[in-house]
PDB file of N, CA and C in Angstrom:
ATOM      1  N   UNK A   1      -0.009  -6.151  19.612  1.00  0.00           N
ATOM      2  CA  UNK A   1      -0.749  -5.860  18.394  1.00  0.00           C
ATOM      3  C   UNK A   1      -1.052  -4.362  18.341  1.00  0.00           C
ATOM      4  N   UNK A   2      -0.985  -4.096  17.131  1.00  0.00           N
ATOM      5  CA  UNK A   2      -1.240  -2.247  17.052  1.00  0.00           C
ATOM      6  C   UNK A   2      -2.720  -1.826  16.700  1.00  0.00           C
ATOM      7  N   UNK A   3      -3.134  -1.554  17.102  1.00  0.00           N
ATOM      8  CA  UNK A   3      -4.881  -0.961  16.580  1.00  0.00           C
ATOM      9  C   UNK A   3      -4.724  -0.420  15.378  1.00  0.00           C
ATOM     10  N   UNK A   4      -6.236  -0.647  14.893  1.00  0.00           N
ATOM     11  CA  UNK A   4      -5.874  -0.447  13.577  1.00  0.00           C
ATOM     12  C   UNK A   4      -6.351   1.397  13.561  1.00  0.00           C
ATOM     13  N   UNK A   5      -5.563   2.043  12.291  1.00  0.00           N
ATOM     14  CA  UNK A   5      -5.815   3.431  11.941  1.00  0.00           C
ATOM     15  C   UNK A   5      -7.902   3.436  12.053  1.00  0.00           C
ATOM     16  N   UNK A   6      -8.285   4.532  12.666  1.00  0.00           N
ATOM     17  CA  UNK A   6      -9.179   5.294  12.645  1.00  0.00           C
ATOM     18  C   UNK A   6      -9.458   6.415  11.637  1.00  0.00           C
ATOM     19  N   UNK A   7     -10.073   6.149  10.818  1.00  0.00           N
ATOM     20  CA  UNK A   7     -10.042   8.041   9.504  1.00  0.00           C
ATOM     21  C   UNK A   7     -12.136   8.197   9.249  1.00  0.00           C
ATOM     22  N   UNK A   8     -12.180   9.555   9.201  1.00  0.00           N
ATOM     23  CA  UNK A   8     -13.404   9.868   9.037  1.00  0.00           C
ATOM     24  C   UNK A   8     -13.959   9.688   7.370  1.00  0.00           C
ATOM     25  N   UNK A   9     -14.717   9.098   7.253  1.00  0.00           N
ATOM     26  CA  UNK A   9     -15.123   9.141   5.759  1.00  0.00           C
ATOM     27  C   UNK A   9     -15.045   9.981   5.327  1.00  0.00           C
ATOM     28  N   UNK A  10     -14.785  10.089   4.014  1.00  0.00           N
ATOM     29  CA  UNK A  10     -14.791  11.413   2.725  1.00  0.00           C
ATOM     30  C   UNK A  10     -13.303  11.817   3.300  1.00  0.00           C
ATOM     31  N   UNK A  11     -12.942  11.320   4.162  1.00  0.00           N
ATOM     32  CA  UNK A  11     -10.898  12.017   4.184  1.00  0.00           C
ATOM     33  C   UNK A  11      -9.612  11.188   3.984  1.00  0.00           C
ATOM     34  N   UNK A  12      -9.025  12.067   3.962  1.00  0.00           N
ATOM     35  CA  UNK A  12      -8.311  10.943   2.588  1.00  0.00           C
ATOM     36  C   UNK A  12      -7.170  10.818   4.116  1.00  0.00           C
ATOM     37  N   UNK A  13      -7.039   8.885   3.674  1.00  0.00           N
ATOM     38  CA  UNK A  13      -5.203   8.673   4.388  1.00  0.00           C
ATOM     39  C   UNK A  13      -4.468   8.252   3.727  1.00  0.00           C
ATOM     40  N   UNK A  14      -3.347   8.393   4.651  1.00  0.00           N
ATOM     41  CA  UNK A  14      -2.092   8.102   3.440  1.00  0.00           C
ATOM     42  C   UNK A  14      -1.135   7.134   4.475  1.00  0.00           C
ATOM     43  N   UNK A  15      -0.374   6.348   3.490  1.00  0.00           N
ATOM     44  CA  UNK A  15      -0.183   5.649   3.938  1.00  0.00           C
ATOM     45  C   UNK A  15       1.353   5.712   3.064  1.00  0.00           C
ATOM     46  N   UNK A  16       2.690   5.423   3.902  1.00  0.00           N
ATOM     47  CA  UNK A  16       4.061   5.444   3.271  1.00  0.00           C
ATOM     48  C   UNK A  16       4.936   4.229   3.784  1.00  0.00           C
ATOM     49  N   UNK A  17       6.051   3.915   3.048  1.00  0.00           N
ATOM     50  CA  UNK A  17       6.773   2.938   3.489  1.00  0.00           C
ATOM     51  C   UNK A  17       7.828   2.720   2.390  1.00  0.00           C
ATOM     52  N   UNK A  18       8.928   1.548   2.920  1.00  0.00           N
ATOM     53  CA  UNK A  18       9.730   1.423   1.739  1.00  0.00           C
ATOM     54  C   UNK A  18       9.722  -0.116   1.384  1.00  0.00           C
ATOM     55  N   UNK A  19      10.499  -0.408   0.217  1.00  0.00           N
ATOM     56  CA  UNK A  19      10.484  -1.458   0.073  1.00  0.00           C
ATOM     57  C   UNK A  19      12.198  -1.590  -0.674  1.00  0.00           C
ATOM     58  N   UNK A  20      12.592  -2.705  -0.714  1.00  0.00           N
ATOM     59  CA  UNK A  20      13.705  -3.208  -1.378  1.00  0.00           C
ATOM     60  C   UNK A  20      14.026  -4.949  -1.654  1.00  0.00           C
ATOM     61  N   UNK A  21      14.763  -4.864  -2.471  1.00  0.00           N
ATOM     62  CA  UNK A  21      14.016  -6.641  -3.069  1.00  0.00           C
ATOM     63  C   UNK A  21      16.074  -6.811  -3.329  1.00  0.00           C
ATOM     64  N   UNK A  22      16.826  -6.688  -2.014  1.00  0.00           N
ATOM     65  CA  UNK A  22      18.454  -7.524  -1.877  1.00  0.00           C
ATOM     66  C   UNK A  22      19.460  -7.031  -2.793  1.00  0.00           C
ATOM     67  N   UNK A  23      19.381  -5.986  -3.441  1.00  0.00           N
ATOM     68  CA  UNK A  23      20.267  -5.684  -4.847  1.00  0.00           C
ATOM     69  C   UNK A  23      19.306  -5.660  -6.230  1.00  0.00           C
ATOM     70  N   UNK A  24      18.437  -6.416  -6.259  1.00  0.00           N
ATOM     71  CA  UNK A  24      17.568  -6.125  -7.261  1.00  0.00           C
ATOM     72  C   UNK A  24      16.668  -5.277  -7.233  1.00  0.00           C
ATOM     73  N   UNK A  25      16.602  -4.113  -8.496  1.00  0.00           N
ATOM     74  CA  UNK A  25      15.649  -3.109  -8.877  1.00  0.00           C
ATOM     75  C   UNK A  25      14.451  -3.225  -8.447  1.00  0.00           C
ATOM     76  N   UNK A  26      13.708  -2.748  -7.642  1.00  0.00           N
ATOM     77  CA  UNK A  26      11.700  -2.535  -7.760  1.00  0.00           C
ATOM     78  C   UNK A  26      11.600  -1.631  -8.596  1.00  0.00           C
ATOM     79  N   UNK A  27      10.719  -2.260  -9.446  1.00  0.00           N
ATOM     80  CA  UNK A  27       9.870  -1.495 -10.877  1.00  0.00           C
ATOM     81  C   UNK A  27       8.702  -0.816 -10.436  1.00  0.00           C
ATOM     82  N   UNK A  28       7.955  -1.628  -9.368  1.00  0.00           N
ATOM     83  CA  UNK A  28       6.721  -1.035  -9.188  1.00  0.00           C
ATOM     84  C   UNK A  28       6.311  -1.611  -7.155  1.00  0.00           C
ATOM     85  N   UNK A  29       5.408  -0.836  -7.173  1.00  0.00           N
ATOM     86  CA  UNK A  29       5.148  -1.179  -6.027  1.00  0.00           C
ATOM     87  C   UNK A  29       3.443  -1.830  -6.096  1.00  0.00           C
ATOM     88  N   UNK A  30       2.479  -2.259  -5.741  1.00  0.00           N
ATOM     89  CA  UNK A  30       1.461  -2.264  -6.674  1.00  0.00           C
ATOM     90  C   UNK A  30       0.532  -2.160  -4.494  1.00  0.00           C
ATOM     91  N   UNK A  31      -0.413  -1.749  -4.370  1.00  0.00           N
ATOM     92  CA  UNK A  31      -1.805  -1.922  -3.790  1.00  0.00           C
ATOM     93  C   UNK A  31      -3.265  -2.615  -4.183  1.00  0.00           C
ATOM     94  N   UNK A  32      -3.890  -3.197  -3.247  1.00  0.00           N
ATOM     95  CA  UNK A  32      -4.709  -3.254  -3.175  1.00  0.00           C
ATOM     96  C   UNK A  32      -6.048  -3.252  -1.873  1.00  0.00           C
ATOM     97  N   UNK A  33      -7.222  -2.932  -2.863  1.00  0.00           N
ATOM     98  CA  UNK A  33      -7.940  -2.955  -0.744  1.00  0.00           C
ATOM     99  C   UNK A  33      -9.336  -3.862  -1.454  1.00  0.00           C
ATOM    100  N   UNK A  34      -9.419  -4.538  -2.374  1.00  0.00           N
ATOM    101  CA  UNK A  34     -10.159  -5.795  -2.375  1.00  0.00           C
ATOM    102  C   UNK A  34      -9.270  -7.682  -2.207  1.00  0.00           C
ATOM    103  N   UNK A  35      -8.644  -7.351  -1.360  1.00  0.00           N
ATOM    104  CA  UNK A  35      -8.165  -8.929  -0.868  1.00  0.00           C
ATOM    105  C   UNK A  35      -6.842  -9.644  -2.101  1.00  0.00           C
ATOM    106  N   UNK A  36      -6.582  -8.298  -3.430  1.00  0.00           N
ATOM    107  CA  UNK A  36      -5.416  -8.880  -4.123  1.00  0.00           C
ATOM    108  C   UNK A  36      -6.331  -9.231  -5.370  1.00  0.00           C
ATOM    109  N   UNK A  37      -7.850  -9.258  -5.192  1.00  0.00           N
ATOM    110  CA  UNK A  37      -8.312  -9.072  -6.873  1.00  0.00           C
ATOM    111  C   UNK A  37      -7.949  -8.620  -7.735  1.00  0.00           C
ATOM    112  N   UNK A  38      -7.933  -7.419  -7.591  1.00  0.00           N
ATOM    113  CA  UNK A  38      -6.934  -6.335  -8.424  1.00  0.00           C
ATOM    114  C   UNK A  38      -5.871  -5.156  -7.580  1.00  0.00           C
ATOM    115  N   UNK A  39      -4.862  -5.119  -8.832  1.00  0.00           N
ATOM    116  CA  UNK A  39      -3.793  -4.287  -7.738  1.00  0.00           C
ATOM    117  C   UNK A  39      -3.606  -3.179  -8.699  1.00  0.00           C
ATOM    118  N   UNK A  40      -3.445  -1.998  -8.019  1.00  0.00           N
ATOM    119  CA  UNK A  40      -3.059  -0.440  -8.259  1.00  0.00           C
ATOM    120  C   UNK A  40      -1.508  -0.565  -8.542  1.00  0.00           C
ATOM    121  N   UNK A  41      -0.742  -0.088  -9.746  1.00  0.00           N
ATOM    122  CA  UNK A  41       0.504   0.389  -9.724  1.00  0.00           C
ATOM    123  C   UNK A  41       1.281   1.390  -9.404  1.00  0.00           C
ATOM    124  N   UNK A  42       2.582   1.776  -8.422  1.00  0.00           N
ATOM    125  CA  UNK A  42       3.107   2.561  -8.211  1.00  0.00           C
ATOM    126  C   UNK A  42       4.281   2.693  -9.013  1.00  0.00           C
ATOM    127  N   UNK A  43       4.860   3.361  -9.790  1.00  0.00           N
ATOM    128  CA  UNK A  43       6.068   3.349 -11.134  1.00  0.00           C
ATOM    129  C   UNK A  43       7.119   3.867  -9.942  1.00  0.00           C
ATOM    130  N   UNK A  44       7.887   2.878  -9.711  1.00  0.00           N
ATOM    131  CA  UNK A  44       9.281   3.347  -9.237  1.00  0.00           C
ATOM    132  C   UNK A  44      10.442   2.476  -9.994  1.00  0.00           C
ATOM    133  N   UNK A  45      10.263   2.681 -11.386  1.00  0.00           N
ATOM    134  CA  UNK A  45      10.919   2.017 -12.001  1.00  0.00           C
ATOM    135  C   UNK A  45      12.656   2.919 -12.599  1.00  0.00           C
ATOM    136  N   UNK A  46      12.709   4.052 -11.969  1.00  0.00           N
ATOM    137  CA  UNK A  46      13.938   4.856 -11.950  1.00  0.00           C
ATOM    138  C   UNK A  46      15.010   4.328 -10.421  1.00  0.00           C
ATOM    139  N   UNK A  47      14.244   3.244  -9.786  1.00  0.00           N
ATOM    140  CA  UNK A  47      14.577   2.988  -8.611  1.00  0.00           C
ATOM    141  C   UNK A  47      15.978   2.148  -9.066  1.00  0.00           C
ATOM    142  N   UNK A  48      17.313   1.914  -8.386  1.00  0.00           N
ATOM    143  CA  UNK A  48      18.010   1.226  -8.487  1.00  0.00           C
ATOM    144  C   UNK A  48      18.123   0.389  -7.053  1.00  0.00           C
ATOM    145  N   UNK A  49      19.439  -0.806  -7.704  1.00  0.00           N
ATOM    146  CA  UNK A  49      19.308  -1.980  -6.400  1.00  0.00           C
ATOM    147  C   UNK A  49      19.733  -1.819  -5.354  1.00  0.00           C
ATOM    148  N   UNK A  50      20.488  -0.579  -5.376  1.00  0.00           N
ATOM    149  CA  UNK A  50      21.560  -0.077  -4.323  1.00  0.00           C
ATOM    150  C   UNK A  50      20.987   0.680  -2.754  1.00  0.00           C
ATOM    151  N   UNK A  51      19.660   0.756  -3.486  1.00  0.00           N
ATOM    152  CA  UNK A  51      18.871   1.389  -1.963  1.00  0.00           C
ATOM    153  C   UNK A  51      17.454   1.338  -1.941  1.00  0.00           C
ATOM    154  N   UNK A  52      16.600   1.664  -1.368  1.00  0.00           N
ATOM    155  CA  UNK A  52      15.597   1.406  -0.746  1.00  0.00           C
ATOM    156  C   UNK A  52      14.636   2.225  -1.802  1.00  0.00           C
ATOM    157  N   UNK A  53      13.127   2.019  -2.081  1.00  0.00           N
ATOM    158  CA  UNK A  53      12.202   2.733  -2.800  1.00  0.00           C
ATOM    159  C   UNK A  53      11.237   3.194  -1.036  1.00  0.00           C
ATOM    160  N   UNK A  54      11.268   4.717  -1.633  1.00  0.00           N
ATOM    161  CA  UNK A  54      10.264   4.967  -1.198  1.00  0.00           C
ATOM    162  C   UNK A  54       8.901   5.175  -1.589  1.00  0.00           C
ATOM    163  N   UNK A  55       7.573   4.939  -0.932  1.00  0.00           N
ATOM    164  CA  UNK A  55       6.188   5.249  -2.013  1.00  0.00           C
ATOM    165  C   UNK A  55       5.075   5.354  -1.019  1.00  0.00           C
ATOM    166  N   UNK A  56       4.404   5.981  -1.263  1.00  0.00           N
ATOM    167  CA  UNK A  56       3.126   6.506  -0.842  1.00  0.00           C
ATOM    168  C   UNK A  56       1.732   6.238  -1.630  1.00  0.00           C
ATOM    169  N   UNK A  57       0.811   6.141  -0.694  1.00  0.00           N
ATOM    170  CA  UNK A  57      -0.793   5.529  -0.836  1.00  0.00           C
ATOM    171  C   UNK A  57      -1.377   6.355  -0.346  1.00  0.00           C
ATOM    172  N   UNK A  58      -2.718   6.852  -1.029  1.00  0.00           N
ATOM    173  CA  UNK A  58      -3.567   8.077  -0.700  1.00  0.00           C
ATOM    174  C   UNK A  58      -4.696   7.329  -0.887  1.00  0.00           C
ATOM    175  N   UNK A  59      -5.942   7.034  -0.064  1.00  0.00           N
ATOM    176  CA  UNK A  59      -7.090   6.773  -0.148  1.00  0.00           C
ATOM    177  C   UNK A  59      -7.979   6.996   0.421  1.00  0.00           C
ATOM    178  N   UNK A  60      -9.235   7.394   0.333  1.00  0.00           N
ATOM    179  CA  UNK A  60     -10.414   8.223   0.636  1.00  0.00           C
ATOM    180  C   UNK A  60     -11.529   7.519   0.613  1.00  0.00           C
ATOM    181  N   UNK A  61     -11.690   6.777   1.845  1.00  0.00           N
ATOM    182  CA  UNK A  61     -12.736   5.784   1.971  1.00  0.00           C
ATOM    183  C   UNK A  61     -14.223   6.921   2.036  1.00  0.00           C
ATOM    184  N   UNK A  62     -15.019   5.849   1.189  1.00  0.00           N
ATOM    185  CA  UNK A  62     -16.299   7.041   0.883  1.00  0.00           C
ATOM    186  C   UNK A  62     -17.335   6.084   1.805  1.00  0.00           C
ATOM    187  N   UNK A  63     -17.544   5.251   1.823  1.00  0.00           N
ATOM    188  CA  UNK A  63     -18.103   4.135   3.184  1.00  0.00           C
ATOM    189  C   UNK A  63     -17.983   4.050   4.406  1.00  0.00           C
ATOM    190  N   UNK A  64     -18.503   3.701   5.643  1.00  0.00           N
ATOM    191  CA  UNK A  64     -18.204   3.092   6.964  1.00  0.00           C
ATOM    192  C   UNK A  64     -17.842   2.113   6.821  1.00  0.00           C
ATOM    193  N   UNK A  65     -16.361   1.679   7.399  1.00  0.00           N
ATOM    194  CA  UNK A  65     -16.130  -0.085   7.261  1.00  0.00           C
ATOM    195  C   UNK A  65     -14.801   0.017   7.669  1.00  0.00           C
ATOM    196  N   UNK A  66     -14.412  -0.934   7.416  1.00  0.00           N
ATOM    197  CA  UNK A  66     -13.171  -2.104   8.155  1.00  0.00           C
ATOM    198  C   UNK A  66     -12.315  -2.615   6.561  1.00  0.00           C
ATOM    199  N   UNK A  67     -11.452  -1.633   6.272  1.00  0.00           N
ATOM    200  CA  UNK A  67     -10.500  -1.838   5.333  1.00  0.00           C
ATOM    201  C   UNK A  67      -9.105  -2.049   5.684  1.00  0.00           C
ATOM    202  N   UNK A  68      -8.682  -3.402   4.458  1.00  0.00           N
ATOM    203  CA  UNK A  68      -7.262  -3.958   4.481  1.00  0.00           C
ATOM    204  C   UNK A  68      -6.543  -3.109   3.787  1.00  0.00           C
ATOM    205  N   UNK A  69      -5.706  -2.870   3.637  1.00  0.00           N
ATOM    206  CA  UNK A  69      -4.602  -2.465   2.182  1.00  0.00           C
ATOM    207  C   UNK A  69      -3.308  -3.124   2.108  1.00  0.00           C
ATOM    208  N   UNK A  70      -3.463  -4.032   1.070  1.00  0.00           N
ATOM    209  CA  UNK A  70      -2.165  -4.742   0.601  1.00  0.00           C
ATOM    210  C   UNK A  70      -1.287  -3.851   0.122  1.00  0.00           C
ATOM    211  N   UNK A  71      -0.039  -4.162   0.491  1.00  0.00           N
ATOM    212  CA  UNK A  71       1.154  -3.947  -0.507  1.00  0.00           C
ATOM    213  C   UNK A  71       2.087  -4.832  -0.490  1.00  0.00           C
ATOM    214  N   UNK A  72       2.501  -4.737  -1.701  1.00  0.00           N
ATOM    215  CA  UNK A  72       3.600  -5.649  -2.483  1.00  0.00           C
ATOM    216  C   UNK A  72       4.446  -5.140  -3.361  1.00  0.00           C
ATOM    217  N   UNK A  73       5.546  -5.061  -3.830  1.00  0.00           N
ATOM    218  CA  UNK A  73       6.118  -4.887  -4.851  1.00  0.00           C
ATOM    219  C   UNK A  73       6.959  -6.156  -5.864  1.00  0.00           C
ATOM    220  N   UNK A  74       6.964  -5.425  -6.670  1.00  0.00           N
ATOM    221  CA  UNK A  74       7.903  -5.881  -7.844  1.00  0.00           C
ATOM    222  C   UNK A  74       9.135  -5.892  -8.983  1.00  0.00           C
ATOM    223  N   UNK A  75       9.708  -6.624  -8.821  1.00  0.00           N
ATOM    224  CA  UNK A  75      11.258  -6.414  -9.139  1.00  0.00           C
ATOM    225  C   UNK A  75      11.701  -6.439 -10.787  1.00  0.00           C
ATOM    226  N   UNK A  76      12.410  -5.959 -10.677  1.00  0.00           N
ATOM    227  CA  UNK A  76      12.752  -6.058 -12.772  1.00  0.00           C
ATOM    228  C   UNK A  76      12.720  -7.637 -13.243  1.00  0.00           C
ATOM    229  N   UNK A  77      13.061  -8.566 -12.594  1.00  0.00           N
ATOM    230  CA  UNK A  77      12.592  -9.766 -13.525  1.00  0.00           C
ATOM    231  C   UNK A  77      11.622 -10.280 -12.782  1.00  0.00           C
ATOM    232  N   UNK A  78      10.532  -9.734 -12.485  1.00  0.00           N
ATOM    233  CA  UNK A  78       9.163 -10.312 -12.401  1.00  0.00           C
ATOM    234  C   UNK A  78       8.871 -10.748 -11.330  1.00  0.00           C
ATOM    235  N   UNK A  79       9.628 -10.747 -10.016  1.00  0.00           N
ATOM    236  CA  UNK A  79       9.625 -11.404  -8.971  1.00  0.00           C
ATOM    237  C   UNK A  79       8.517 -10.217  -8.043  1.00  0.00           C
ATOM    238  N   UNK A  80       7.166 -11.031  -7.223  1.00  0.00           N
ATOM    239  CA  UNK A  80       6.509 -10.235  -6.635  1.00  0.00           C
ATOM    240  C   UNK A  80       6.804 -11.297  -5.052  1.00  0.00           C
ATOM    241  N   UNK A  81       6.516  -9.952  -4.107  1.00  0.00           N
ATOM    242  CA  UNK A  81       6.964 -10.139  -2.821  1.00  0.00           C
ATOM    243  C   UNK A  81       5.831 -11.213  -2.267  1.00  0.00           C
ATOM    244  N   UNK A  82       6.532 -12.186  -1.824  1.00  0.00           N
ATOM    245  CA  UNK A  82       5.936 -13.450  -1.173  1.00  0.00           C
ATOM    246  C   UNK A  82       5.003 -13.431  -0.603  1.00  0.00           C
ATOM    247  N   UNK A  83       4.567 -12.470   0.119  1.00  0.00           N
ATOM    248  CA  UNK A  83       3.302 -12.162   0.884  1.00  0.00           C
ATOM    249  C   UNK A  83       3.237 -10.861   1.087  1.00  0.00           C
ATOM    250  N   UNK A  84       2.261 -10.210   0.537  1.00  0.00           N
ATOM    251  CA  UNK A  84       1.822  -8.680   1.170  1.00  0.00           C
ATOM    252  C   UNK A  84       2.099  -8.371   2.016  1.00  0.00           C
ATOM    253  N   UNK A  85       2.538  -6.890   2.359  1.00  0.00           N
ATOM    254  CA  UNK A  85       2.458  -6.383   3.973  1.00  0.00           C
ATOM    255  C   UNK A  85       0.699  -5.938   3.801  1.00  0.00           C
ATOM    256  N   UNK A  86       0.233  -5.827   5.095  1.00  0.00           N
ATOM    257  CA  UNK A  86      -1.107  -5.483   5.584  1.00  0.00           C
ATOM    258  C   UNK A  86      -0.825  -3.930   6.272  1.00  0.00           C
ATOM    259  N   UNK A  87      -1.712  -3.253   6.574  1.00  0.00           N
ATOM    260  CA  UNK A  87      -2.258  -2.126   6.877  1.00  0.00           C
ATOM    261  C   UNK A  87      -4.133  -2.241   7.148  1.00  0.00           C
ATOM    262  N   UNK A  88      -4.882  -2.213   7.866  1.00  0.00           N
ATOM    263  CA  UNK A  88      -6.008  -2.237   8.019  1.00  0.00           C
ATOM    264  C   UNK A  88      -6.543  -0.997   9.064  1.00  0.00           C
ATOM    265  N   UNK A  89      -7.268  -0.428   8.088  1.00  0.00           N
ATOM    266  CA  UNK A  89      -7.950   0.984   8.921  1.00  0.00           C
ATOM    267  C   UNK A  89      -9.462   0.593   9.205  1.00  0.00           C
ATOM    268  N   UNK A  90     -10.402   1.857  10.007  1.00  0.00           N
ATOM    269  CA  UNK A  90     -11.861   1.897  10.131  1.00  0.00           C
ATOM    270  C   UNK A  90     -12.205   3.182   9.818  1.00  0.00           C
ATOM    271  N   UNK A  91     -12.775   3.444   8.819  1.00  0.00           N
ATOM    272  CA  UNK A  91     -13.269   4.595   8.497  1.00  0.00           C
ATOM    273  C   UNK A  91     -14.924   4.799   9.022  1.00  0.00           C
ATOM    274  N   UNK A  92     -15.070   5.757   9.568  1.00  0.00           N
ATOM    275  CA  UNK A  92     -16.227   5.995  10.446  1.00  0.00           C
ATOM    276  C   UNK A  92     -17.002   7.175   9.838  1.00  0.00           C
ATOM    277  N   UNK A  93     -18.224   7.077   9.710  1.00  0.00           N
ATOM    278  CA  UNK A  93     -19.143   8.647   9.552  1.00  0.00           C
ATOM    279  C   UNK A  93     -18.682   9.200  10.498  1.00  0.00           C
ATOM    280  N   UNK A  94     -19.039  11.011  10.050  1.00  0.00           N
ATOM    281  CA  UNK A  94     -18.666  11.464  11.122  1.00  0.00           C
ATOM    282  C   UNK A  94     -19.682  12.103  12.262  1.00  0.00           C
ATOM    283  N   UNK A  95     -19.889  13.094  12.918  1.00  0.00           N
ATOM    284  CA  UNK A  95     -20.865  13.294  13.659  1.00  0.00           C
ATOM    285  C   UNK A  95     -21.548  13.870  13.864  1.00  0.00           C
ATOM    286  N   UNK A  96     -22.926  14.289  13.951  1.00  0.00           N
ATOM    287  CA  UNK A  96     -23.822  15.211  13.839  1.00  0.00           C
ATOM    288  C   UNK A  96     -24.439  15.215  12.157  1.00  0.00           C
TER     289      UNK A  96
END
């Protein structure tokens, strides 16, 4: 098991990866860090089926805590990825 990312509050992480959906187009990539309530869109809709999307996540936890971040994407006819990948960080005050 990998430990999860460590980041100091008020600083921003980022987070990258790819995705590809077998020959079919990804339109979007989408996030979330409330459990899939609501999801953030990434437009990689210039993406074709022939290779891989790349995309990046920037977030700046303003709290102390224990955050997930979903990702998923989505394909030109509507198809969203079966189960999220996970990412889970701890953003910590910092010191003094």
């Amino acid at each position: 098991m990998i430990a999860p990312l460590s980041v100091e509050v008020g600083r921003p992480v980022r987070f990258e990866g790819y995705a590809e959906d077998y020959g079919v187009p990804i339109v979007t990539v989408q996030f979330s860090l409330d459990d899939g309530e609501n999801w953030t869109d990434y437009d990689v809709s210039a993406s074709t089926g022939d290779r891989w999307v790349h995309w990046t996540f920037e977030y700046t936890p303003e709290v102390p805590g224990t955050y997930c971040l979903l990702v998923r994407s989505v394909n030109e006819r509507g198809g969203v990825s079966p189960e999220p990948d996970t990412a889970t960080f701890i953003a910590f005050a910092p010191e003094g």
